[in-house]
Protein backbone atom coordinates (compact mmCIF):
# COMPACT_ATOMS: atom_id res chain seq x y z
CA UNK A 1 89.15 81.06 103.36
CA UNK A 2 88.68 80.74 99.49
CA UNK A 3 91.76 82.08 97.66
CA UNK A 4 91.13 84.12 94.31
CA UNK A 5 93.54 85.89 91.62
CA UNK A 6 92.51 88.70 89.99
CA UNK A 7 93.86 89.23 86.47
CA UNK A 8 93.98 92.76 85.16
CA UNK A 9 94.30 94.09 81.29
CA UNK A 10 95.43 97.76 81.09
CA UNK A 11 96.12 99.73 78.25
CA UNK A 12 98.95 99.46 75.54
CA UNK A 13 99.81 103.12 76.54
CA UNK A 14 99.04 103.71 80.32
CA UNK A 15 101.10 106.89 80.88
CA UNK A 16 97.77 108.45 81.91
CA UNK A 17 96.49 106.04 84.02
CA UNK A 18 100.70 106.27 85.76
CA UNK A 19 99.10 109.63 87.26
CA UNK A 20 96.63 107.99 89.94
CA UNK A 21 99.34 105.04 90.56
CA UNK A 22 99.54 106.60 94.22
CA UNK A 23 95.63 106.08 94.69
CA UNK A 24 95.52 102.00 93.36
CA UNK A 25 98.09 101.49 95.68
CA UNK A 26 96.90 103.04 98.85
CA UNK A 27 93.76 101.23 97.68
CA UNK A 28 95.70 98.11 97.17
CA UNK A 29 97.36 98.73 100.77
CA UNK A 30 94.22 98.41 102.43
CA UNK A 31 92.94 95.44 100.97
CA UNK A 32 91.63 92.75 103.13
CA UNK A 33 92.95 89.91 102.29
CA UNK A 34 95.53 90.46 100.09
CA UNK A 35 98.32 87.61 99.71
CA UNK A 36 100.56 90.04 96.57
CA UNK A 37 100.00 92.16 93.54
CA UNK A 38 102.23 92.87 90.94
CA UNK A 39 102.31 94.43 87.65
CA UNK A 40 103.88 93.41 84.23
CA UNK A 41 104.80 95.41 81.48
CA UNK A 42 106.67 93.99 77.93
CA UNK A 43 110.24 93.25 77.97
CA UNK A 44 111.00 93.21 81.76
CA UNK A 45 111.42 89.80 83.26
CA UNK A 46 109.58 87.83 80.97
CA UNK A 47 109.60 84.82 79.21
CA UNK A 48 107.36 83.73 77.02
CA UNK A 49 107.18 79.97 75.25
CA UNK A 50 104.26 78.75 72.57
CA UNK A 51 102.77 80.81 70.24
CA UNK A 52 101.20 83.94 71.10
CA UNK A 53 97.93 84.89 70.71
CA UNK A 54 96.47 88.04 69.90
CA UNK A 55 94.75 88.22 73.25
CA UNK A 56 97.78 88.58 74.87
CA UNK A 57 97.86 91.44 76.98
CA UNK A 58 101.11 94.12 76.69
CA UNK A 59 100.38 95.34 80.10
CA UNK A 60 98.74 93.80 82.91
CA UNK A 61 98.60 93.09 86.51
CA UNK A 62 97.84 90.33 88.91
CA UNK A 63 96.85 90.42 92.64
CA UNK A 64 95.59 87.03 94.93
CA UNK A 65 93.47 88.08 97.54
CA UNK A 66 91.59 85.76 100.40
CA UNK A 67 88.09 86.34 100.02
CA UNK A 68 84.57 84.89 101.53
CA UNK A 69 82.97 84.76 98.15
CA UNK A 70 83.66 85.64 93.75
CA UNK A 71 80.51 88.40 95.10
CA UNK A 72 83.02 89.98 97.76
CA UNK A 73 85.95 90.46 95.24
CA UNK A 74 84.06 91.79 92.57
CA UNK A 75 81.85 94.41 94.91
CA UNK A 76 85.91 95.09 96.27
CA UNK A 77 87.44 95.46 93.23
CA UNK A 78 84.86 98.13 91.89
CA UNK A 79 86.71 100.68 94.03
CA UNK A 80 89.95 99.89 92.67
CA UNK A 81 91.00 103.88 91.38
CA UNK A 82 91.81 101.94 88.09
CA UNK A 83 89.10 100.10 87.74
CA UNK A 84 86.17 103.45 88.60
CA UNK A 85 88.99 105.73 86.17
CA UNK A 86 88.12 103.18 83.36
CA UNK A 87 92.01 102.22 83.03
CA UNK A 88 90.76 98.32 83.43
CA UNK A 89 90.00 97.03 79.97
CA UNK A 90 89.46 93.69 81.03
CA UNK A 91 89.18 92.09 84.66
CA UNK A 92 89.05 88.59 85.10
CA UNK A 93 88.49 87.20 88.87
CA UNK A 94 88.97 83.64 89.69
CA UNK A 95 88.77 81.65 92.91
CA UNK A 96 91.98 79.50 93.17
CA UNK A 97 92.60 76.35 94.66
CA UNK A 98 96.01 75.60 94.34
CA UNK A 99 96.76 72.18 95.79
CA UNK A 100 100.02 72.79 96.66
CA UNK A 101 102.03 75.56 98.88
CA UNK A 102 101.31 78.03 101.29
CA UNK A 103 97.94 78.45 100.13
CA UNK A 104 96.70 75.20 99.76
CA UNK A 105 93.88 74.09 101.71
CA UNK A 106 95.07 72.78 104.86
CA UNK A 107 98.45 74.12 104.42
């Protein structure tokens, strides 16, 4: 089954979107299909090499999901609490065929 990550941009200050937290992740809970999510924020754990850009997001999130089709994700994804709340400035969904690992075709 086709393998796809979903790349979230949130808001610079998401202390209002923090309130429905407990709904995106009961959502994310009972996602079919999903292989992890995880968030990011500045500062923690990160390091960063090159020169940034200025579409570098502050605050973000990323979650790989198995999926039949980019048309199952998406039509998924639009329930996402965040995503329907308008927290989601930018969502960027892309299948993934990593050649190597767990998830590799024939792995």
């Amino acid at each position: 089954m086709p393998v796809f990550a979903i790349h979230y941009t949130y808001p610079d200050d998401n202390t209002e979107m923090l309130t429905i937290r407990p709904q995106h992740r009961d959502w994310l809970a009972q996602l079919p299909g999903l292989r992890v999510a995880g968030a990011y924020q500045p500062a923690l754990d990160e390091v960063s090499e090159g020169e940034p850009t200025s579409q570098e997001p502050v605050n973000g999130g990323l979650i790989v999901v198995e999926a039949d089709s980019l048309e199952d994700v998406t039509t998924t994804f639009d329930e996402d609490p965040y995503w329907q709340n308008g927290y989601i400035l930018r969502r960027v969904v892309r299948q993934w065929d990593p050649p190597l690992g767990p998830w590799a075709t024939g792995a």
